[in-house]
PDB file of N, CA and C in Angstrom:
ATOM      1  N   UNK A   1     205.746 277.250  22.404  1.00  0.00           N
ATOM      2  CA  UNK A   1     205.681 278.627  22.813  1.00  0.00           C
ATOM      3  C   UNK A   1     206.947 279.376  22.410  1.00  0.00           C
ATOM      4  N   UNK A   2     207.978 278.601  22.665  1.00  0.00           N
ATOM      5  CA  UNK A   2     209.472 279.466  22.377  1.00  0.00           C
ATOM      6  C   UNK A   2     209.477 279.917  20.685  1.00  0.00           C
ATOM      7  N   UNK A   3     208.425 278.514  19.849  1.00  0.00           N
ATOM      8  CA  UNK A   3     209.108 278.442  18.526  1.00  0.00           C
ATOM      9  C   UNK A   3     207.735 279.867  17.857  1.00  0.00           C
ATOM     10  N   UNK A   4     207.055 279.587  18.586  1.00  0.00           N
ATOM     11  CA  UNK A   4     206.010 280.836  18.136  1.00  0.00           C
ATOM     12  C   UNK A   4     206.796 282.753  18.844  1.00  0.00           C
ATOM     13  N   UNK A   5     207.046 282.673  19.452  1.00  0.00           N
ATOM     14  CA  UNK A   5     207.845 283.982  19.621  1.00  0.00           C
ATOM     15  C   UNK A   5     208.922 284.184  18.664  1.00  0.00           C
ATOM     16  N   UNK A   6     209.834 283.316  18.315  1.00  0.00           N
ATOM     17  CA  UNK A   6     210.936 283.225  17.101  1.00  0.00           C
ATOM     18  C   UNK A   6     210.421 283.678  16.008  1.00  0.00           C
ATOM     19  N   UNK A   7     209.103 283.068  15.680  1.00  0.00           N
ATOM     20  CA  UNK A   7     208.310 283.608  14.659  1.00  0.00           C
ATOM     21  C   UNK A   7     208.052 285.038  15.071  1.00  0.00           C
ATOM     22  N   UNK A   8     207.411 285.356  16.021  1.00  0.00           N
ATOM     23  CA  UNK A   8     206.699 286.927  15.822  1.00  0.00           C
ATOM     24  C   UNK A   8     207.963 287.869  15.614  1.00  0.00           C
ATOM     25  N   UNK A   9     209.206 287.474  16.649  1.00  0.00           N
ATOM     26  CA  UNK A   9     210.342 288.062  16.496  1.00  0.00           C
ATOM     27  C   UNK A   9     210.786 288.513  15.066  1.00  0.00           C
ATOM     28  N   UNK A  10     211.293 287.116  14.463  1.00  0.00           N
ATOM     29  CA  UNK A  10     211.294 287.194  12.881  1.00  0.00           C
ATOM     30  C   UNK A  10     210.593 287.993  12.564  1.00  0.00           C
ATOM     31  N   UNK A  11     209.198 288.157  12.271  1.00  0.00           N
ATOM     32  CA  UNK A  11     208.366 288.385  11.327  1.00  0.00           C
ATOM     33  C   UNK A  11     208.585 290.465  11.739  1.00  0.00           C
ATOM     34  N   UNK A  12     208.811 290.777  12.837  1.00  0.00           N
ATOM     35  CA  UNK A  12     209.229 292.156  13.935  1.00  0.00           C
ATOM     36  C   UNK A  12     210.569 292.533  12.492  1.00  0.00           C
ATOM     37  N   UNK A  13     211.233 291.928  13.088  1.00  0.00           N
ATOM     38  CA  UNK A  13     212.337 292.136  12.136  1.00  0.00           C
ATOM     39  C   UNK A  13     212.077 292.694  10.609  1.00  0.00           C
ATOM     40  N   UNK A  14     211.572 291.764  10.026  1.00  0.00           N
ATOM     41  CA  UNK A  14     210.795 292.071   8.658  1.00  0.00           C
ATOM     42  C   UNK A  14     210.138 293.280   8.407  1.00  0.00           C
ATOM     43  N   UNK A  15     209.539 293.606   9.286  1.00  0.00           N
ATOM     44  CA  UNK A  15     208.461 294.590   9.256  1.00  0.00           C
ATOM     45  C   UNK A  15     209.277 296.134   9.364  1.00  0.00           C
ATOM     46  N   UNK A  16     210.472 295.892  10.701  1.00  0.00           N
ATOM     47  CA  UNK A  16     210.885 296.881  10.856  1.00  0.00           C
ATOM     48  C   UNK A  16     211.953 297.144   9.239  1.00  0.00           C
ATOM     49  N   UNK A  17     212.704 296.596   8.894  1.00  0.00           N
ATOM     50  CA  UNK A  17     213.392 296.529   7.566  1.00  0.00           C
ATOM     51  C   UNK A  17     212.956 296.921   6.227  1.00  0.00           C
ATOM     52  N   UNK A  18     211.433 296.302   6.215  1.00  0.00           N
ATOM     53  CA  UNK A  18     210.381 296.976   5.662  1.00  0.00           C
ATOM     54  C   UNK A  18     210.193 299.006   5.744  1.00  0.00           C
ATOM     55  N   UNK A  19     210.060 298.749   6.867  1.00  0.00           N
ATOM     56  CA  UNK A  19     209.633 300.444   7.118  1.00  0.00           C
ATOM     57  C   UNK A  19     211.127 301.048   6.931  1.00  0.00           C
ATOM     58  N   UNK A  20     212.110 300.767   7.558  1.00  0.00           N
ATOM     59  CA  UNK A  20     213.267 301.278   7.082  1.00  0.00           C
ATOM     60  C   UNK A  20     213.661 301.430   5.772  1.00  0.00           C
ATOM     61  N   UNK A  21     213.217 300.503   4.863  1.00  0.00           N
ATOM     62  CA  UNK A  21     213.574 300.824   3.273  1.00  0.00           C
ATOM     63  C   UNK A  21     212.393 301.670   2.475  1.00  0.00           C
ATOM     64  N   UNK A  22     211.217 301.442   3.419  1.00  0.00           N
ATOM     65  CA  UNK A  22     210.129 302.741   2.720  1.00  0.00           C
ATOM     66  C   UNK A  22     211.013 304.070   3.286  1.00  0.00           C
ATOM     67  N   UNK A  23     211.001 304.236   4.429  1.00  0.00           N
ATOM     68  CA  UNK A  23     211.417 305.314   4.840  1.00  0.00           C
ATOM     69  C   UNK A  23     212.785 306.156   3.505  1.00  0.00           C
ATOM     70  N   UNK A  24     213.641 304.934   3.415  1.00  0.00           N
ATOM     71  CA  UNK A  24     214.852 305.690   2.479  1.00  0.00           C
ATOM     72  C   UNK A  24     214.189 306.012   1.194  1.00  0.00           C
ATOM     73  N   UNK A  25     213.521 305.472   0.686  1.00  0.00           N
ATOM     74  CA  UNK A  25     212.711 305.488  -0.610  1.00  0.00           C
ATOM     75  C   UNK A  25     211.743 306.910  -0.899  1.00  0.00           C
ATOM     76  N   UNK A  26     211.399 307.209   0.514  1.00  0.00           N
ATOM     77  CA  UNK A  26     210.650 308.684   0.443  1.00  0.00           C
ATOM     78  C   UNK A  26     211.734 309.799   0.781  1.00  0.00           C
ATOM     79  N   UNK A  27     212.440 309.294   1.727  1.00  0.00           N
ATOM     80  CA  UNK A  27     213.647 310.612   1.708  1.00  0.00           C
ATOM     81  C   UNK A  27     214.684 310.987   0.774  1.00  0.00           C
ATOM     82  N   UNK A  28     214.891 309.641   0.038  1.00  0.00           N
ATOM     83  CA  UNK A  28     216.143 309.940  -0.567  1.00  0.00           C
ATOM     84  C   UNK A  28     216.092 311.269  -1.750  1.00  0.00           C
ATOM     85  N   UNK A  29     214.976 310.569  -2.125  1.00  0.00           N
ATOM     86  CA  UNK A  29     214.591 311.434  -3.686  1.00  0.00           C
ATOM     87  C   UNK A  29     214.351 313.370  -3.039  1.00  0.00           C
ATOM     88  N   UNK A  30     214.049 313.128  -1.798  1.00  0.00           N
ATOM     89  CA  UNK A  30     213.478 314.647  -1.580  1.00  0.00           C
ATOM     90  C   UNK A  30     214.878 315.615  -1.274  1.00  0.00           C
ATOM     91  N   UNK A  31     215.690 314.669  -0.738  1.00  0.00           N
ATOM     92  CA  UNK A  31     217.320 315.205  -0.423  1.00  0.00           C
ATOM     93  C   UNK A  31     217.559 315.131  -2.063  1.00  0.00           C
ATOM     94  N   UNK A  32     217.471 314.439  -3.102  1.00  0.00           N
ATOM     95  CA  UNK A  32     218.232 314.686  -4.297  1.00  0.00           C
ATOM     96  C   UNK A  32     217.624 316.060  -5.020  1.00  0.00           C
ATOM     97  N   UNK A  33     216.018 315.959  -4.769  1.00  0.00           N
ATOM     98  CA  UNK A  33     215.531 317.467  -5.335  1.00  0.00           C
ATOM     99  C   UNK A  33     216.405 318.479  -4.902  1.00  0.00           C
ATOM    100  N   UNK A  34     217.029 318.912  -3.704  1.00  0.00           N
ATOM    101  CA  UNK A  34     217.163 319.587  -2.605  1.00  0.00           C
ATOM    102  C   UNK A  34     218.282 319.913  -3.567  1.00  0.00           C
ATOM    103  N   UNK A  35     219.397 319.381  -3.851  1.00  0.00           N
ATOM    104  CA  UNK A  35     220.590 319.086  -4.826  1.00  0.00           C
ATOM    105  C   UNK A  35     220.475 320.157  -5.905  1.00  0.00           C
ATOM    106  N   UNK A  36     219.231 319.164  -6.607  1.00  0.00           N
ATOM    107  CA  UNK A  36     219.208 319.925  -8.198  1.00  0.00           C
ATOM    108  C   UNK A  36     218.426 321.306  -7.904  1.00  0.00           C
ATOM    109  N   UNK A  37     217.962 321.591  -6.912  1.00  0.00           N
ATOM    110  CA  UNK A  37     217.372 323.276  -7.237  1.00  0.00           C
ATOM    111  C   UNK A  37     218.321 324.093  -6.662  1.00  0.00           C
ATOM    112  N   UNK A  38     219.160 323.685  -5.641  1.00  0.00           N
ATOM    113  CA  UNK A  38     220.506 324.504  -5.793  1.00  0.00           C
ATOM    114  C   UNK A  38     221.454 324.549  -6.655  1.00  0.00           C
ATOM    115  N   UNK A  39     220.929 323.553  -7.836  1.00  0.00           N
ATOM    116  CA  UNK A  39     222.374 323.150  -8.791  1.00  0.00           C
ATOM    117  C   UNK A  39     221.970 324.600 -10.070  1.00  0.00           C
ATOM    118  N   UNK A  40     220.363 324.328  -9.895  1.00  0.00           N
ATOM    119  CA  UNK A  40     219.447 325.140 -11.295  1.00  0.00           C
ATOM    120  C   UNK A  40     219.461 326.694 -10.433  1.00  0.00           C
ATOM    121  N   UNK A  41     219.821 326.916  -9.413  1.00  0.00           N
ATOM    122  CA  UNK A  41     219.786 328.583  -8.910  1.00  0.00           C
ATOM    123  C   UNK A  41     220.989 329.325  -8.534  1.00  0.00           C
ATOM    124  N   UNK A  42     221.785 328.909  -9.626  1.00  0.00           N
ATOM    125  CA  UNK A  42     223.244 329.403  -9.971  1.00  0.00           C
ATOM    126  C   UNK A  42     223.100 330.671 -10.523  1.00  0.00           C
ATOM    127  N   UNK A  43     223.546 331.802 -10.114  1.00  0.00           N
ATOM    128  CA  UNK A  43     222.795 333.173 -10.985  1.00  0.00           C
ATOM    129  C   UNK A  43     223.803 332.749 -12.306  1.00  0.00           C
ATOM    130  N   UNK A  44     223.350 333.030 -13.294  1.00  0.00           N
ATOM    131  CA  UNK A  44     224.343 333.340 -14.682  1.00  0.00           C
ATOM    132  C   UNK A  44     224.920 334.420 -14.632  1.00  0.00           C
ATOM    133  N   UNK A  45     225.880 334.317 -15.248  1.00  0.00           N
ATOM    134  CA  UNK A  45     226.844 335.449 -15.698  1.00  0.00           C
ATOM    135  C   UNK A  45     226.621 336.818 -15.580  1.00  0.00           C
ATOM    136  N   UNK A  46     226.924 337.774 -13.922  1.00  0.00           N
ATOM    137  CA  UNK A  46     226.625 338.615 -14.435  1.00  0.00           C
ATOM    138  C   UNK A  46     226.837 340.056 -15.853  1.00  0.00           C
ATOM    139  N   UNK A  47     228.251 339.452 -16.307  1.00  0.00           N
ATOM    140  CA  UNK A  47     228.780 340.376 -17.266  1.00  0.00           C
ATOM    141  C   UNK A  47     229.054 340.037 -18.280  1.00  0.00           C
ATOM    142  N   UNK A  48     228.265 339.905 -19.568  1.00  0.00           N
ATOM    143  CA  UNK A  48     228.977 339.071 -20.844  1.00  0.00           C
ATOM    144  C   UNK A  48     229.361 340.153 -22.041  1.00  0.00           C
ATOM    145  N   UNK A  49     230.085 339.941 -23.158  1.00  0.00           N
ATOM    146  CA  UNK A  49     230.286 340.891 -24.175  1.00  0.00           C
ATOM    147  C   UNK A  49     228.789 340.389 -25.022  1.00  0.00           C
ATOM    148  N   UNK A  50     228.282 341.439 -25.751  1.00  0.00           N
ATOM    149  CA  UNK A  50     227.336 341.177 -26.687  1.00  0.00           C
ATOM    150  C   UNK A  50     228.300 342.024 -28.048  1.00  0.00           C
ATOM    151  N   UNK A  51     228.421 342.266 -27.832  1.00  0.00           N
ATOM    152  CA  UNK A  51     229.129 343.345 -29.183  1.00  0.00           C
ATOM    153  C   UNK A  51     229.236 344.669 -28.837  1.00  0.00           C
ATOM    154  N   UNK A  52     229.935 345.462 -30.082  1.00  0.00           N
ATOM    155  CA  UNK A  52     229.975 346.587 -30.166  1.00  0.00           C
ATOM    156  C   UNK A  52     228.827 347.537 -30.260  1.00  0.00           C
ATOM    157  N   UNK A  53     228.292 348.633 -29.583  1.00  0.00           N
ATOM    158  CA  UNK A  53     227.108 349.279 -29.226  1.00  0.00           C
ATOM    159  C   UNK A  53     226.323 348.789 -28.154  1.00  0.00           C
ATOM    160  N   UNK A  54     226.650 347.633 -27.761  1.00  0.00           N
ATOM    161  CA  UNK A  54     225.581 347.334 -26.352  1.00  0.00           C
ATOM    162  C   UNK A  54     226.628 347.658 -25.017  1.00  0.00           C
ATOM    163  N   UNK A  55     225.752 347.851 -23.837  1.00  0.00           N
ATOM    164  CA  UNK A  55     226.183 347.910 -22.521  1.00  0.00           C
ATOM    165  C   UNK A  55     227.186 346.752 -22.143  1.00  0.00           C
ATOM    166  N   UNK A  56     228.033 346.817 -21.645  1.00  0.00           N
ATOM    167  CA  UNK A  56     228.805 345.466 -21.101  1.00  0.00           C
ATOM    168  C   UNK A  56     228.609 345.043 -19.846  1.00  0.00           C
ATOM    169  N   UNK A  57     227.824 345.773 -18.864  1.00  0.00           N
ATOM    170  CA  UNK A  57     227.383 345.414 -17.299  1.00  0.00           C
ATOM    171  C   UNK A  57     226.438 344.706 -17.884  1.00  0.00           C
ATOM    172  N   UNK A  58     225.794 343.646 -18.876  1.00  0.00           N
ATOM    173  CA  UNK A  58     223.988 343.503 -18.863  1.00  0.00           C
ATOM    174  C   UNK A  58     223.726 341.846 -18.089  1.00  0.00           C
ATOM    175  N   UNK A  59     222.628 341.686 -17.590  1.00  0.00           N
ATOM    176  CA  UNK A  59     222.328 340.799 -17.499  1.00  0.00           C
ATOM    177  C   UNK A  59     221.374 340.203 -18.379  1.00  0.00           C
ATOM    178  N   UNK A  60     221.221 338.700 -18.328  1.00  0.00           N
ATOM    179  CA  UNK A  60     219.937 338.340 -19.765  1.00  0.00           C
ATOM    180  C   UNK A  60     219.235 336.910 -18.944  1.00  0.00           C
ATOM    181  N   UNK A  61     218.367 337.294 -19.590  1.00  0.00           N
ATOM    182  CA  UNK A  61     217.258 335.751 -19.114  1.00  0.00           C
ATOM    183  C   UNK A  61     216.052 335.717 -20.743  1.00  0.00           C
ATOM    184  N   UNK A  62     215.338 334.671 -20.223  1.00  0.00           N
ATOM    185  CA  UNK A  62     214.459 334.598 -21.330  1.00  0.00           C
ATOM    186  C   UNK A  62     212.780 335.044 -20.681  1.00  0.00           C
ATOM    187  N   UNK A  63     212.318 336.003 -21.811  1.00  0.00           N
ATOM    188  CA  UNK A  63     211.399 337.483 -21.578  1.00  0.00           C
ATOM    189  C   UNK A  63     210.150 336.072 -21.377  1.00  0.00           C
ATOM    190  N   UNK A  64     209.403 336.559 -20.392  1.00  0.00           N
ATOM    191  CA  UNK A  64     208.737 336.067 -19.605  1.00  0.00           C
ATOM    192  C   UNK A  64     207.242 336.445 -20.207  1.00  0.00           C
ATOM    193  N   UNK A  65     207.084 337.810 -19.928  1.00  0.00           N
ATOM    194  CA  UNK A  65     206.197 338.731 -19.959  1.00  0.00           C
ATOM    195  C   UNK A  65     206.472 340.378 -19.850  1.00  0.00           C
ATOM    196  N   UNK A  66     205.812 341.078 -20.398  1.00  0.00           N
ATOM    197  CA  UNK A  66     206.432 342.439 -20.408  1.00  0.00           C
ATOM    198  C   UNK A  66     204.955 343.295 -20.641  1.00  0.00           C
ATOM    199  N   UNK A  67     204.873 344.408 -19.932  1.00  0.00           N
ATOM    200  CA  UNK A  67     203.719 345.410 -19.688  1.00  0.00           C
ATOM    201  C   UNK A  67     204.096 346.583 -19.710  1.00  0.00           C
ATOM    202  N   UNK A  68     202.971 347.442 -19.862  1.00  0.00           N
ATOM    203  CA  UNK A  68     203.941 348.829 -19.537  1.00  0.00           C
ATOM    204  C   UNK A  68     204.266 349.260 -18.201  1.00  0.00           C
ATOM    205  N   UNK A  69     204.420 348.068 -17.125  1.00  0.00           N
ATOM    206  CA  UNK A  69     205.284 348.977 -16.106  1.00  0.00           C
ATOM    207  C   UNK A  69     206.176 347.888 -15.516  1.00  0.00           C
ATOM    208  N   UNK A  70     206.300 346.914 -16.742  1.00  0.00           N
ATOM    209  CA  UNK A  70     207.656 346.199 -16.077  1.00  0.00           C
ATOM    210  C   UNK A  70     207.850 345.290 -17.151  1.00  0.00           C
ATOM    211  N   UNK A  71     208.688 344.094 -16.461  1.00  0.00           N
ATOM    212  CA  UNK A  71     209.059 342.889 -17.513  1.00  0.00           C
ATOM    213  C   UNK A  71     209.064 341.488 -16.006  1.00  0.00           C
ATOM    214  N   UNK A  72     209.193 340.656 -16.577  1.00  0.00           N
ATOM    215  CA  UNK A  72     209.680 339.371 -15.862  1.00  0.00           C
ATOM    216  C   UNK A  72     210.591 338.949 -17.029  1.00  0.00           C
ATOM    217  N   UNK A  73     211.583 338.320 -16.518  1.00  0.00           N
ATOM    218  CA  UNK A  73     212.635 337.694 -17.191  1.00  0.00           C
ATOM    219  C   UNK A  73     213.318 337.285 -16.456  1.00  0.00           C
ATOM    220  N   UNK A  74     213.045 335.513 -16.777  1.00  0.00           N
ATOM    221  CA  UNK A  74     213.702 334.194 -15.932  1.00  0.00           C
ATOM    222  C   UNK A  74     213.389 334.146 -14.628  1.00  0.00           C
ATOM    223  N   UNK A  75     211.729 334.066 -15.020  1.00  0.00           N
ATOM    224  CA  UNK A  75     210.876 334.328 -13.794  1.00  0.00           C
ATOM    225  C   UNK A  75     211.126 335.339 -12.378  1.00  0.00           C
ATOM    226  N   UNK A  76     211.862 336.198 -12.824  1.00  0.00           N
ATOM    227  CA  UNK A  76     212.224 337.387 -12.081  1.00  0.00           C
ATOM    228  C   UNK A  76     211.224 338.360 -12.387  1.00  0.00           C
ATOM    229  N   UNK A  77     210.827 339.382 -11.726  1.00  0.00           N
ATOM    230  CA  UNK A  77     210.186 340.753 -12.161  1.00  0.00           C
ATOM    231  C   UNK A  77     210.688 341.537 -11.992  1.00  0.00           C
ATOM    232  N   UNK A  78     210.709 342.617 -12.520  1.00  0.00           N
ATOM    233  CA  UNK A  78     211.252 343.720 -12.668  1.00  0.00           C
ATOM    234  C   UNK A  78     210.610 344.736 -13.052  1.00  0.00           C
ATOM    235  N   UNK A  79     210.562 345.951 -12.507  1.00  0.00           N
ATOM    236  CA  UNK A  79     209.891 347.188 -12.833  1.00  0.00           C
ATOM    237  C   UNK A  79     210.500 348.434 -13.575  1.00  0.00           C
ATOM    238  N   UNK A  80     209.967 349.110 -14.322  1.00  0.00           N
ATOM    239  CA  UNK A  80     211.008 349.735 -15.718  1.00  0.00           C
ATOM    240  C   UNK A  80     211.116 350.956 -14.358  1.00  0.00           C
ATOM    241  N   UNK A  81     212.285 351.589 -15.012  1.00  0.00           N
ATOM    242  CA  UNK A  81     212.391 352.711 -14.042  1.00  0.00           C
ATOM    243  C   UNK A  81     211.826 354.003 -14.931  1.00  0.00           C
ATOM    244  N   UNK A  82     211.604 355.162 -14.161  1.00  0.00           N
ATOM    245  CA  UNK A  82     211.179 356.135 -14.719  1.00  0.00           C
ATOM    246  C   UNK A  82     211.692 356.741 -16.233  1.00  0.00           C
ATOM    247  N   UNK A  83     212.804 356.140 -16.733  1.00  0.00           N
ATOM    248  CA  UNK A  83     213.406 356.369 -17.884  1.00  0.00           C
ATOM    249  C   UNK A  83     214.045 355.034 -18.440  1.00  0.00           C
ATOM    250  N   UNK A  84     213.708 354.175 -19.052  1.00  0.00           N
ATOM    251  CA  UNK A  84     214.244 352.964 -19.619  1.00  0.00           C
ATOM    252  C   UNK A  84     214.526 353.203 -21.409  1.00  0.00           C
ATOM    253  N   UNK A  85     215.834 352.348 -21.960  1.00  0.00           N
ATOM    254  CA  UNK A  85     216.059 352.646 -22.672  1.00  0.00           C
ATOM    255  C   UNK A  85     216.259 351.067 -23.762  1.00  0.00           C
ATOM    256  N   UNK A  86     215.556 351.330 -24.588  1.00  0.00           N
ATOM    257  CA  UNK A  86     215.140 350.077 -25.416  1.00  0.00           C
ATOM    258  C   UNK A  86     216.011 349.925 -26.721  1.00  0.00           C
ATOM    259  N   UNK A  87     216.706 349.109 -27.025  1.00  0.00           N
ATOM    260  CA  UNK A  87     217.729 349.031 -27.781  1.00  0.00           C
ATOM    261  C   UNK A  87     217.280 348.072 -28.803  1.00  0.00           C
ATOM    262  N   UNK A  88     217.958 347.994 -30.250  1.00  0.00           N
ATOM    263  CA  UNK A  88     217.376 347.276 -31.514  1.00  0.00           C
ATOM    264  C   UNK A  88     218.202 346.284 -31.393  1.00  0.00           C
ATOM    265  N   UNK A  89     218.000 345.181 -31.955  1.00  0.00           N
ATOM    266  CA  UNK A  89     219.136 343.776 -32.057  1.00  0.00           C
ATOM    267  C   UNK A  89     220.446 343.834 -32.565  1.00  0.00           C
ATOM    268  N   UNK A  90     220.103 345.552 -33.203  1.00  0.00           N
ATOM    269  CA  UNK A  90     221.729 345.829 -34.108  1.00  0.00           C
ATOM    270  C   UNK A  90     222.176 347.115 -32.972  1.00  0.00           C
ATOM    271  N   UNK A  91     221.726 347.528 -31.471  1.00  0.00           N
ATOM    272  CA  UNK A  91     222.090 348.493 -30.769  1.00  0.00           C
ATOM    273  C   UNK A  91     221.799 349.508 -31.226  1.00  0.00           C
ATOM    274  N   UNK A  92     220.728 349.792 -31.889  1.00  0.00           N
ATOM    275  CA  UNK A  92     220.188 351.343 -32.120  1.00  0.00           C
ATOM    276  C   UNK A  92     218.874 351.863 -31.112  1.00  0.00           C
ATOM    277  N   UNK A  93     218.624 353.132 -30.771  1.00  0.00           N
ATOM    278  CA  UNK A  93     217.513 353.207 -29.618  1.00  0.00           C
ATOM    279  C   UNK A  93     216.279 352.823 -30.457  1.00  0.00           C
ATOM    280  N   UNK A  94     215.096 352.244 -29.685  1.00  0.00           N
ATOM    281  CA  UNK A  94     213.808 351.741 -30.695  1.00  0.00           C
ATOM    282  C   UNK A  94     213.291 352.825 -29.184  1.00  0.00           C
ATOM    283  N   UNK A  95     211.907 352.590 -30.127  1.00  0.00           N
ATOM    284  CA  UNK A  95     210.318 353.275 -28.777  1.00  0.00           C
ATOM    285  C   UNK A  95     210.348 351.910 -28.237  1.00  0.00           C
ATOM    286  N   UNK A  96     210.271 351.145 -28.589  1.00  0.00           N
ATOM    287  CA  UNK A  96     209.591 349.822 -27.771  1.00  0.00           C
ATOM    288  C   UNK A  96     210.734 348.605 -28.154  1.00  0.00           C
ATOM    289  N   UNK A  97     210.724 347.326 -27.047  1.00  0.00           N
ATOM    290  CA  UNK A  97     211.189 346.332 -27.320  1.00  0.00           C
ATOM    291  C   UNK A  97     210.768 345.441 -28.349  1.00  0.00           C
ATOM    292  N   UNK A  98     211.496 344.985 -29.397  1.00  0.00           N
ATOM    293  CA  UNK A  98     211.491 344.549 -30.645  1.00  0.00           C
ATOM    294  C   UNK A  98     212.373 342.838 -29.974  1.00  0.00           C
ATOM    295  N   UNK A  99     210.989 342.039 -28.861  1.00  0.00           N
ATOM    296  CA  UNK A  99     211.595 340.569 -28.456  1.00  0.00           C
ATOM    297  C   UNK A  99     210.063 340.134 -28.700  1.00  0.00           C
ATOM    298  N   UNK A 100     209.843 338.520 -28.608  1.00  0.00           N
ATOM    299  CA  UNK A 100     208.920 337.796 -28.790  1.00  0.00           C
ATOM    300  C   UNK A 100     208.967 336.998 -26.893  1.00  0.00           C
ATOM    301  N   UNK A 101     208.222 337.213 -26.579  1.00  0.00           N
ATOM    302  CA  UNK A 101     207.813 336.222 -25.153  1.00  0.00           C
ATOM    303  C   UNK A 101     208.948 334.793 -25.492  1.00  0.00           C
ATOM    304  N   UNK A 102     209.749 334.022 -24.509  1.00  0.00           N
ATOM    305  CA  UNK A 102     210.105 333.035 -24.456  1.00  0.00           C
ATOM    306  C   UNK A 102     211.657 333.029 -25.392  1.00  0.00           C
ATOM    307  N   UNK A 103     211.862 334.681 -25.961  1.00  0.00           N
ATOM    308  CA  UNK A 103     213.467 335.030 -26.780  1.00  0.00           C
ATOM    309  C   UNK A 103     214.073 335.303 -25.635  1.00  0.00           C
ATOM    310  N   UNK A 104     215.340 335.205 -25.779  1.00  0.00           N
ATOM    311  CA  UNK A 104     216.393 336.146 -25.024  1.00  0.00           C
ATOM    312  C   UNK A 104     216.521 337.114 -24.820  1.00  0.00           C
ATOM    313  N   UNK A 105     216.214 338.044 -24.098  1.00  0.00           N
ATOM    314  CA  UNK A 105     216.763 339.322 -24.023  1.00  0.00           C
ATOM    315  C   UNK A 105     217.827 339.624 -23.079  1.00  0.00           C
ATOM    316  N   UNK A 106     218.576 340.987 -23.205  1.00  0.00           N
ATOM    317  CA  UNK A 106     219.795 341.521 -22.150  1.00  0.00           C
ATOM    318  C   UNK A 106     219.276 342.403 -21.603  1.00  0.00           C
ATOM    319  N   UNK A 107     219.359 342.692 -20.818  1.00  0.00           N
ATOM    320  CA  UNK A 107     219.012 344.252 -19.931  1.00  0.00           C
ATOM    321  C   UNK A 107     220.130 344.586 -18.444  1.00  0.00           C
ATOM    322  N   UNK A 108     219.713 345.588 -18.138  1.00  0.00           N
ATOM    323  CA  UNK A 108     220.481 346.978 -16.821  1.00  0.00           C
ATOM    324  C   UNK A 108     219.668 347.135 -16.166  1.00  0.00           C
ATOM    325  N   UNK A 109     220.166 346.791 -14.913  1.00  0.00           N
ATOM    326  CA  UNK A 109     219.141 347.363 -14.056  1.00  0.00           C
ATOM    327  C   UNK A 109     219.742 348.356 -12.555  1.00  0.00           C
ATOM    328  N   UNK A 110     219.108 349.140 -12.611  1.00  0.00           N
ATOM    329  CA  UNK A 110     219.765 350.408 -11.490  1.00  0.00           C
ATOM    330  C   UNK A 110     219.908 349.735 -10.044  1.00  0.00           C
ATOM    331  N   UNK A 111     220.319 350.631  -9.366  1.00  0.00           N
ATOM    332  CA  UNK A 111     220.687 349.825  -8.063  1.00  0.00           C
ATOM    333  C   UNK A 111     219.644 349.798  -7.324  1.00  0.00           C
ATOM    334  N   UNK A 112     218.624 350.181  -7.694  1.00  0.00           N
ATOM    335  CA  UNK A 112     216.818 349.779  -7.064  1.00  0.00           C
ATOM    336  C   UNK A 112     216.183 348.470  -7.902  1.00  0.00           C
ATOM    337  N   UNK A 113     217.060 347.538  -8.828  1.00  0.00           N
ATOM    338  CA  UNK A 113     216.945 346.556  -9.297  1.00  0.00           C
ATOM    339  C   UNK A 113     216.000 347.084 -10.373  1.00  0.00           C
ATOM    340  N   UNK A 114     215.849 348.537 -10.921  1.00  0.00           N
ATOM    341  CA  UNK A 114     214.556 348.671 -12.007  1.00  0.00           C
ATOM    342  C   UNK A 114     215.288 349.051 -13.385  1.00  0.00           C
ATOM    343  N   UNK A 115     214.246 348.213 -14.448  1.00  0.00           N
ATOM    344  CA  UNK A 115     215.041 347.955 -15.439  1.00  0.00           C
ATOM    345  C   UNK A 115     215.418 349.281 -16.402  1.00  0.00           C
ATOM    346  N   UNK A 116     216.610 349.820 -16.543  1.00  0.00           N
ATOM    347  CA  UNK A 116     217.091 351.187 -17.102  1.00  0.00           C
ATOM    348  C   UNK A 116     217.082 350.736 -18.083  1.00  0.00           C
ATOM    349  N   UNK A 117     217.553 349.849 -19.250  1.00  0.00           N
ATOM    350  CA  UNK A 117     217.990 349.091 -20.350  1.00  0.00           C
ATOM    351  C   UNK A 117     217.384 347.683 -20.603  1.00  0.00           C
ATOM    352  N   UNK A 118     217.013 347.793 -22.065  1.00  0.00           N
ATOM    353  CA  UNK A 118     216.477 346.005 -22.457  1.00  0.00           C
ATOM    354  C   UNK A 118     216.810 346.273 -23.836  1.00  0.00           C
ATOM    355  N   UNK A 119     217.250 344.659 -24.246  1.00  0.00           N
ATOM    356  CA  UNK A 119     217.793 344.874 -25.942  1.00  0.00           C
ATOM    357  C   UNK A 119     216.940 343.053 -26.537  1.00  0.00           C
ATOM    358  N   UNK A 120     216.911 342.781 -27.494  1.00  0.00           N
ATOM    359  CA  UNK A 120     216.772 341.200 -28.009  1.00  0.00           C
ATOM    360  C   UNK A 120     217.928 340.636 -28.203  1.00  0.00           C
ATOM    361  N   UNK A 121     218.477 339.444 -27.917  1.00  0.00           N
ATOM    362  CA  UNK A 121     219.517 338.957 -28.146  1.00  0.00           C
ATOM    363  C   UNK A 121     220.039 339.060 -29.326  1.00  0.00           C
ATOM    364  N   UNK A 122     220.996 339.354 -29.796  1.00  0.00           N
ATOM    365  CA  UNK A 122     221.723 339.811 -31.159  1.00  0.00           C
ATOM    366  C   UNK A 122     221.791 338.787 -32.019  1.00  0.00           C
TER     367      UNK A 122
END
């Protein structure tokens, strides 16, 4: 009787050690995600030089999608403001943005976050 409880004991043990190392095995990885999407939601730069003729406040991401009443870029959206101003890759004004879906672009955006300025990366 004593040597059969030693056993169930043992075997208690096992089981619990068991569940304790599943347990780390499902948490660990979900705490490391936790890591890398705060590591990947670093805003970039808000102020870079592009050259001579462009804005120097701009921000840039890569053009998502673009309609006539907005853009997404770097899975952000953004809505053009009542006057937006579209710039050529060499900083001259165009009618329309001269980018391909998935290019770089730079743009301005007013303090209602709506986009005043968009250019193609130079």
């Amino acid at each position: 009787m004593n040597r059969s409880r030693k056993i169930v004991a043992g075997k208690q043990k096992i089981v619990f050690l068991i569940l304790i190392v599943t347990g780390l095995m499902v948490i660990t990885p979900s705490f490391a995600g936790e890591f890398v999407a705060v590591k990947e939601m670093q805003p970039a730069p808000a102020v870079i030089s592009v050259g001579p003729g462009f804005p120097e406040d701009d921000h840039y991401g890569t053009l998502d999608e673009i309609n006539s009443k907005g853009a997404i870029i770097g899975d952000l959206s953004y809505k053009f403001a009542s006057s937006i101003l579209f710039l050529s890759a060499s900083g001259k004004p165009v009618s329309s943005l001269k980018a391909k879906i998935g290019s770089i672009v730079h743009f301005q955006v007013n303090s209602k976050r709506k986009l005043i300025a968009m250019w193609p990366d130079p």
